[in-house]
Protein backbone atom coordinates (compact mmCIF):
# COMPACT_ATOMS: atom_id res chain seq x y z
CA UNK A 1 106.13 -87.97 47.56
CA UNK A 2 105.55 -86.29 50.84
CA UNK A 3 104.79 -82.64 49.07
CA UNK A 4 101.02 -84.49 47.61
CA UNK A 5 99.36 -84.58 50.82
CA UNK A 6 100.28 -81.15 52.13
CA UNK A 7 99.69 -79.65 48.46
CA UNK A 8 96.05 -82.06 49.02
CA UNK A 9 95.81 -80.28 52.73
CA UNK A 10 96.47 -76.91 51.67
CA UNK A 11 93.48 -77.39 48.79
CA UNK A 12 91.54 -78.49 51.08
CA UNK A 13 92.08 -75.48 53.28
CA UNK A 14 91.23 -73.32 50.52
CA UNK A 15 88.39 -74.69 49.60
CA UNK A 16 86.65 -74.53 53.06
CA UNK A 17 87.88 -70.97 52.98
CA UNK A 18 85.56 -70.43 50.37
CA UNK A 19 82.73 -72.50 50.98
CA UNK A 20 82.32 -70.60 54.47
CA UNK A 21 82.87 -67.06 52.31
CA UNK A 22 80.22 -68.20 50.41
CA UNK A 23 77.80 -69.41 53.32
CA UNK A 24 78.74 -65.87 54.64
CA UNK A 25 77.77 -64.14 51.94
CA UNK A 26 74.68 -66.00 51.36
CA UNK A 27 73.89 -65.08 55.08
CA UNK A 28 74.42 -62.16 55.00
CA UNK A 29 72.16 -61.37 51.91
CA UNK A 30 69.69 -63.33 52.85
CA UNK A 31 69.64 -60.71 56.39
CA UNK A 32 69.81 -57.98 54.57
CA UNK A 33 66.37 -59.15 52.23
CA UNK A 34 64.92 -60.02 55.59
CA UNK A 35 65.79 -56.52 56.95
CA UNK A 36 64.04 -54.75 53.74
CA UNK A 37 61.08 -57.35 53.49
CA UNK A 38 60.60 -56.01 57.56
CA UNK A 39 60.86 -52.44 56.41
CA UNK A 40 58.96 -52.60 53.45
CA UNK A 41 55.95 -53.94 55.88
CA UNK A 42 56.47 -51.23 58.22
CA UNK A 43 56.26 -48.31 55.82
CA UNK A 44 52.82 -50.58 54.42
CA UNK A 45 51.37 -50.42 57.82
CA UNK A 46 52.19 -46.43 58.40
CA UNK A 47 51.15 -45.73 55.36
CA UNK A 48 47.49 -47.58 55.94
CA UNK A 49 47.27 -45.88 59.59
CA UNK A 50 47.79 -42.50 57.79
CA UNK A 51 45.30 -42.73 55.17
CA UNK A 52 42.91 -44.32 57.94
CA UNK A 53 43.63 -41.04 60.29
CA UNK A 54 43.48 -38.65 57.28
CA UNK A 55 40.11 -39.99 56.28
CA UNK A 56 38.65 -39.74 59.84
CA UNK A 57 39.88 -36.41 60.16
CA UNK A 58 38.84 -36.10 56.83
CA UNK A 59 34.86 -36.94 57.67
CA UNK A 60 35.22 -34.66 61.01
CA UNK A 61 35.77 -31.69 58.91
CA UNK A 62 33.02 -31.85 56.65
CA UNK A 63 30.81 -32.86 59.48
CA UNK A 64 32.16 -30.38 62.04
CA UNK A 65 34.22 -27.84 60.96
CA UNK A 66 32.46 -24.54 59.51
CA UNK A 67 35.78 -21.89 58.57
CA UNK A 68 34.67 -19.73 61.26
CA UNK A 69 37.36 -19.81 64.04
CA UNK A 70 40.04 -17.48 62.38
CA UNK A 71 43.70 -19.54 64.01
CA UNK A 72 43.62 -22.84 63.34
CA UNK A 73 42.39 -25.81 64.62
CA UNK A 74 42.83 -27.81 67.01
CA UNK A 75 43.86 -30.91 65.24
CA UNK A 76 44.51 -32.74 68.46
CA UNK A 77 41.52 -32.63 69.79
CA UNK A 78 39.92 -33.23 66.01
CA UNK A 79 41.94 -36.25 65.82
CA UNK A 80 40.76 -37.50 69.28
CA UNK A 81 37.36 -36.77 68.50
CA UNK A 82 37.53 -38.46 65.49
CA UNK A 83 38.39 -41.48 67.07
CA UNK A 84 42.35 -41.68 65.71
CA UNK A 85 44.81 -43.23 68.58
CA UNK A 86 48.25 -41.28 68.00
CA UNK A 87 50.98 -43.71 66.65
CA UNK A 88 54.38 -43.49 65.08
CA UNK A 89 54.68 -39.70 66.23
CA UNK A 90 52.41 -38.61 63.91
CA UNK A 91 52.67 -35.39 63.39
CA UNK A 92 49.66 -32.41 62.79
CA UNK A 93 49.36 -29.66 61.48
CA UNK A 94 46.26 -26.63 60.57
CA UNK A 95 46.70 -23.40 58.78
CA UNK A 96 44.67 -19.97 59.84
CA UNK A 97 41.84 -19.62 57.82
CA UNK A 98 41.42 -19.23 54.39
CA UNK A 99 39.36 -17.37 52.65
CA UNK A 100 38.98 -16.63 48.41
CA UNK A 101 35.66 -13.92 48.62
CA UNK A 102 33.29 -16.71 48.91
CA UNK A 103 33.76 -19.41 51.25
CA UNK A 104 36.58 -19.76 54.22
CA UNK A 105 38.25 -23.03 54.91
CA UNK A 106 41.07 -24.70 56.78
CA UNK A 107 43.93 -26.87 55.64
CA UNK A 108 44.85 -29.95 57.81
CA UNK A 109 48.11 -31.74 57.05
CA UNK A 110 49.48 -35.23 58.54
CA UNK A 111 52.39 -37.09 58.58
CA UNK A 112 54.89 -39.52 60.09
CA UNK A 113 58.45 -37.77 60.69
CA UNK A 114 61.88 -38.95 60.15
CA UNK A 115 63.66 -37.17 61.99
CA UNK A 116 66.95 -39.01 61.68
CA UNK A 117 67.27 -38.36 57.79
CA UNK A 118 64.36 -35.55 57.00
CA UNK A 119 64.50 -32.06 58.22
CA UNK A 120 62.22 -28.96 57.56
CA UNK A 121 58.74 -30.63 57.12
CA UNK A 122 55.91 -28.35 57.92
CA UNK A 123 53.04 -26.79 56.75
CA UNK A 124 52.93 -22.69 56.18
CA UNK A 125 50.03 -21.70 58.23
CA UNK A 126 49.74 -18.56 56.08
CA UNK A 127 48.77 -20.37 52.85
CA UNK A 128 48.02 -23.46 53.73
CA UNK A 129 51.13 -25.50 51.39
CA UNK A 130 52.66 -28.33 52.85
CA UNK A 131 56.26 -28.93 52.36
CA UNK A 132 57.97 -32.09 52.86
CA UNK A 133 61.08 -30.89 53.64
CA UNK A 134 64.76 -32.31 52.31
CA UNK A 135 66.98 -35.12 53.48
CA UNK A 136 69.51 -34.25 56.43
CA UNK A 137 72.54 -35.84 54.23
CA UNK A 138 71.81 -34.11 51.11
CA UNK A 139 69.72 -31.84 50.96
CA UNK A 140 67.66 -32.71 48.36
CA UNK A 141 63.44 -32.69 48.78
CA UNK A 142 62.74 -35.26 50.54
CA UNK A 143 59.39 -37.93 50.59
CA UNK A 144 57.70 -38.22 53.69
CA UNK A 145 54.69 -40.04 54.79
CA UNK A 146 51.85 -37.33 54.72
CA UNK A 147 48.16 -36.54 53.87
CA UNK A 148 46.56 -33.43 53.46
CA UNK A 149 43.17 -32.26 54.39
CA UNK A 150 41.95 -29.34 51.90
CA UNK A 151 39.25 -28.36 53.66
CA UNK A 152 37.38 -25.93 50.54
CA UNK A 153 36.35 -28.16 48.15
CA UNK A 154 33.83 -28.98 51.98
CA UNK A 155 33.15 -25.73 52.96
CA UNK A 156 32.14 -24.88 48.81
CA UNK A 157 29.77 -27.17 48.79
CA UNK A 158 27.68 -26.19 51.90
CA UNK A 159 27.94 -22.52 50.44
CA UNK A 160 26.24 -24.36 47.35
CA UNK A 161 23.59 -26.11 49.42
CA UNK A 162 22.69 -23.17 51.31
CA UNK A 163 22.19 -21.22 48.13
CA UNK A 164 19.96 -24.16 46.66
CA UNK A 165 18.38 -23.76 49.96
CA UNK A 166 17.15 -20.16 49.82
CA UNK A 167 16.48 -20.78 46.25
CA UNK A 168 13.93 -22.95 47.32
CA UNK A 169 12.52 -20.18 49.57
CA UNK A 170 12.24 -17.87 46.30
CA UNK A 171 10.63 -20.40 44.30
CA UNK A 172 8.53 -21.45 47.11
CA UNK A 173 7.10 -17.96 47.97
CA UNK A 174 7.24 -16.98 44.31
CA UNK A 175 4.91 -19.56 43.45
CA UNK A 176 2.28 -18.36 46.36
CA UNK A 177 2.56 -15.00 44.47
CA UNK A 178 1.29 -16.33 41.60
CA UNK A 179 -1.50 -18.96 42.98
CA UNK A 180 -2.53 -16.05 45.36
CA UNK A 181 -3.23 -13.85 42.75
CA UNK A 182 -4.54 -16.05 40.52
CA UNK A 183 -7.33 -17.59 43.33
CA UNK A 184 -8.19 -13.86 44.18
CA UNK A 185 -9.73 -12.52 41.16
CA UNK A 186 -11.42 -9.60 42.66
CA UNK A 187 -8.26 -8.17 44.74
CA UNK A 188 -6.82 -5.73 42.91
CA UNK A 189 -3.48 -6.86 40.89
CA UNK A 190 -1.24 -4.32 42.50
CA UNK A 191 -1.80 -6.20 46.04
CA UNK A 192 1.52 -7.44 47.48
CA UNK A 193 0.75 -11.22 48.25
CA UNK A 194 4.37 -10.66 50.86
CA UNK A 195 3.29 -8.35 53.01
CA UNK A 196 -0.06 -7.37 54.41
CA UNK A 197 -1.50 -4.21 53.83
CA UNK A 198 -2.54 -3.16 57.38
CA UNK A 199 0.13 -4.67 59.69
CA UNK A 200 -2.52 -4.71 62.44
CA UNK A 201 -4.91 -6.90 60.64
CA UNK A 202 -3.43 -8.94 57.72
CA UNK A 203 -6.36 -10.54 55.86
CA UNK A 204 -6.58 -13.91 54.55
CA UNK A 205 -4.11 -15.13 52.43
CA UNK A 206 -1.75 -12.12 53.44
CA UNK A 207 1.63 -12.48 55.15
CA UNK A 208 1.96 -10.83 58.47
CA UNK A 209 4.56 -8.15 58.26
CA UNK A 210 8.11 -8.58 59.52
CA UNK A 211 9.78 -5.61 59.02
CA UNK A 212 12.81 -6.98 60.86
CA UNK A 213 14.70 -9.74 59.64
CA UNK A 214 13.24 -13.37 61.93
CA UNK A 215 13.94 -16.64 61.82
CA UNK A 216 11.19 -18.34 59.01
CA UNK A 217 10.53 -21.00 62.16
CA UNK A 218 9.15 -18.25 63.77
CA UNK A 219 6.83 -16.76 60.87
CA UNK A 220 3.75 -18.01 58.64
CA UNK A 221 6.16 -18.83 55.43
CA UNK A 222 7.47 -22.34 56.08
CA UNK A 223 3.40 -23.36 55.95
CA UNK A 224 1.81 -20.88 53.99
CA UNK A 225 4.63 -21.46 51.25
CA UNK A 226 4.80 -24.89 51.55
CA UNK A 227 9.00 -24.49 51.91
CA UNK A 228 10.53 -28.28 53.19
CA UNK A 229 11.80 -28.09 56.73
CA UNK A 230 15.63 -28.25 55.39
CA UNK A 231 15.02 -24.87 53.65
CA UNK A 232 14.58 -23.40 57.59
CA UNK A 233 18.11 -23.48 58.07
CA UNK A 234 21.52 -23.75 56.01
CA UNK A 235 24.01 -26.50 55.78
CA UNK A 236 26.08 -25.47 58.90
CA UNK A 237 22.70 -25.48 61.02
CA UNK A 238 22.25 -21.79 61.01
CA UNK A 239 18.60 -20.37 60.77
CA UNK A 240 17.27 -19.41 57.83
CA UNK A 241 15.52 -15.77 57.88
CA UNK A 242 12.93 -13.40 56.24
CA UNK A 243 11.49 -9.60 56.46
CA UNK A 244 9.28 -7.92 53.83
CA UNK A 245 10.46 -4.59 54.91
CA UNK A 246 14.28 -4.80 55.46
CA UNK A 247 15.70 -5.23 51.66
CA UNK A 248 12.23 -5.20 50.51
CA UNK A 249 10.51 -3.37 47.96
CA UNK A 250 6.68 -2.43 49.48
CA UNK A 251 6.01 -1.07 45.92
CA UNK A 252 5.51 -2.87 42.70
CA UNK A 253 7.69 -4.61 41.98
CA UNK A 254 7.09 -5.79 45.36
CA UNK A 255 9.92 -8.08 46.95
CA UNK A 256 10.44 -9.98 49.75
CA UNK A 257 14.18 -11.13 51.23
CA UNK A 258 15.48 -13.92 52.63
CA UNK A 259 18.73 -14.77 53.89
CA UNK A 260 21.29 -16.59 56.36
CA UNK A 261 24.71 -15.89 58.55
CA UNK A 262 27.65 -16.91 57.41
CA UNK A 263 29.98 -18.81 59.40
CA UNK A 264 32.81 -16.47 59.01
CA UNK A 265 30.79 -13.43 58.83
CA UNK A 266 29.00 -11.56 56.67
CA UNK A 267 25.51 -13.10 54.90
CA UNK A 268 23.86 -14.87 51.91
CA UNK A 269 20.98 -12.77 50.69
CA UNK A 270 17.97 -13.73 47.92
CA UNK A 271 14.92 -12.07 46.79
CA UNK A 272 11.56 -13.40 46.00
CA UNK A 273 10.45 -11.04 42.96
CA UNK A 274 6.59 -10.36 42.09
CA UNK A 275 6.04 -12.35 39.35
């Protein structure tokens, strides 16, 4: 009779044994969800500072940057001037300057390191390709917070609007041609309505002559052609400019050119054509 309560005891024992295994292990889990559900936020929050700082630096490019300056940037001072604080030890990157025969650009790359488990992330400042780099314990590629700036697909289309631009300089002065020969009857139809035919005196309705290339803020075009005040200058803010001498044809068919610098050298030329 005296082996029932220690047998009782001894369940007893074992059963507390288990309910605080249990409790354990329900702690325990319930930490470890708690320690997830905290890291899950934080890579929520880096990931909506990085897209916020990659579409500021974003907007600073294709409000600032032209391709001209042949290292790369200063992405520092971009970010700071684009009004992102440095947090989580972002990281920055620019490439040298592209170029593919029509347009030069820069690519900007950002990204949040992890440096305890992710090794090798950079971007090649030769071409411009970001890598993410691999993971310290096994080296296979690794994912990394990151955005990257391409900065083309900007430069391309002020190359585009520029052209439109000077375009509208052609048309503009094209159309004068044509109005100024129609409205003069009597002038004989071999006159060149782009350039006057005594330099000295042009005569009404006749250009003055600029046989070197000057800015068309400068010369009788803008009103005389009627050309919108954008035209005067090309998306970067350089000055638009005309001659009817250098690149010109003074003999039918007469011509008259028109073009603007390049940010990264070299120019964009047009020609107004007699009609």
């Amino acid at each position: 009779m005296s082996k029932m309560p220690r047998q009782t005891g001894f369940a007893s024992y074992l059963w507390l044994v288990s309910l605080a295994g249990l409790v354990m292990a329900v702690s325990v889990g319930l930490l470890m969800a708690s320690d997830q559900e905290q890291s899950n936020r934080a890579d929520v929050e880096r990931g909506a500072y990085l897209r916020d700082a990659a579409d500021r630096l974003a907007r600073w490019y294709n409000v600032g940057a032209t391709g001209a300056q042949a290292g790369p940037i200063d992405v520092a001072l971009a970010l700071s001037q684009a009004g992102v604080t440095p947090r989580y030890g972002i990281q920055f990157a620019s490439s040298n300057r592209l170029a593919d025969g029509m347009v030069s650009w820069h690519v900007l790359a950002l990204w949040l390191p992890e440096p305890d488990s992710v090794q090798g992330t950079a971007l090649d400042p030769v071409t411009g390709v970001f890598t993410q780099g691999t993971y310290s314990v096994d080296g296979q590629p690794a994912r990394v917070i990151h955005a990257v700036i391409d900065g083309h697909g900007s430069q391309l289309r002020r190359y585009s609007e520029t052209s439109r631009r000077l375009r509208e300089v052609v048309a503009r002065l094209e159309n004068r041609f044509t109005a100024m020969r129609a409205t003069h009857p009597l002038v004989p139809a071999s006159t060149n309505w782009y350039r006057a035919a005594d330099c000295g005196a042009p005569q009404g309705g006749e250009l003055p002559c600029y046989d070197a290339y000057v800015d068309i803020t400068a010369t009788d075009v803008s009103v005389s052609a009627g050309t919108s005040p954008s035209a005067e200058v090309n998306a970067w803010g350089g000055a638009v400019q005309v001659s009817n001498l250098a690149d010109s044809s003074t003999i039918p068919p007469f011509s008259m050119s028109i073009r603007t610098a390049l940010p990264w050298g070299g120019q964009l030329q047009v020609t107004a054509q007699e009609p």
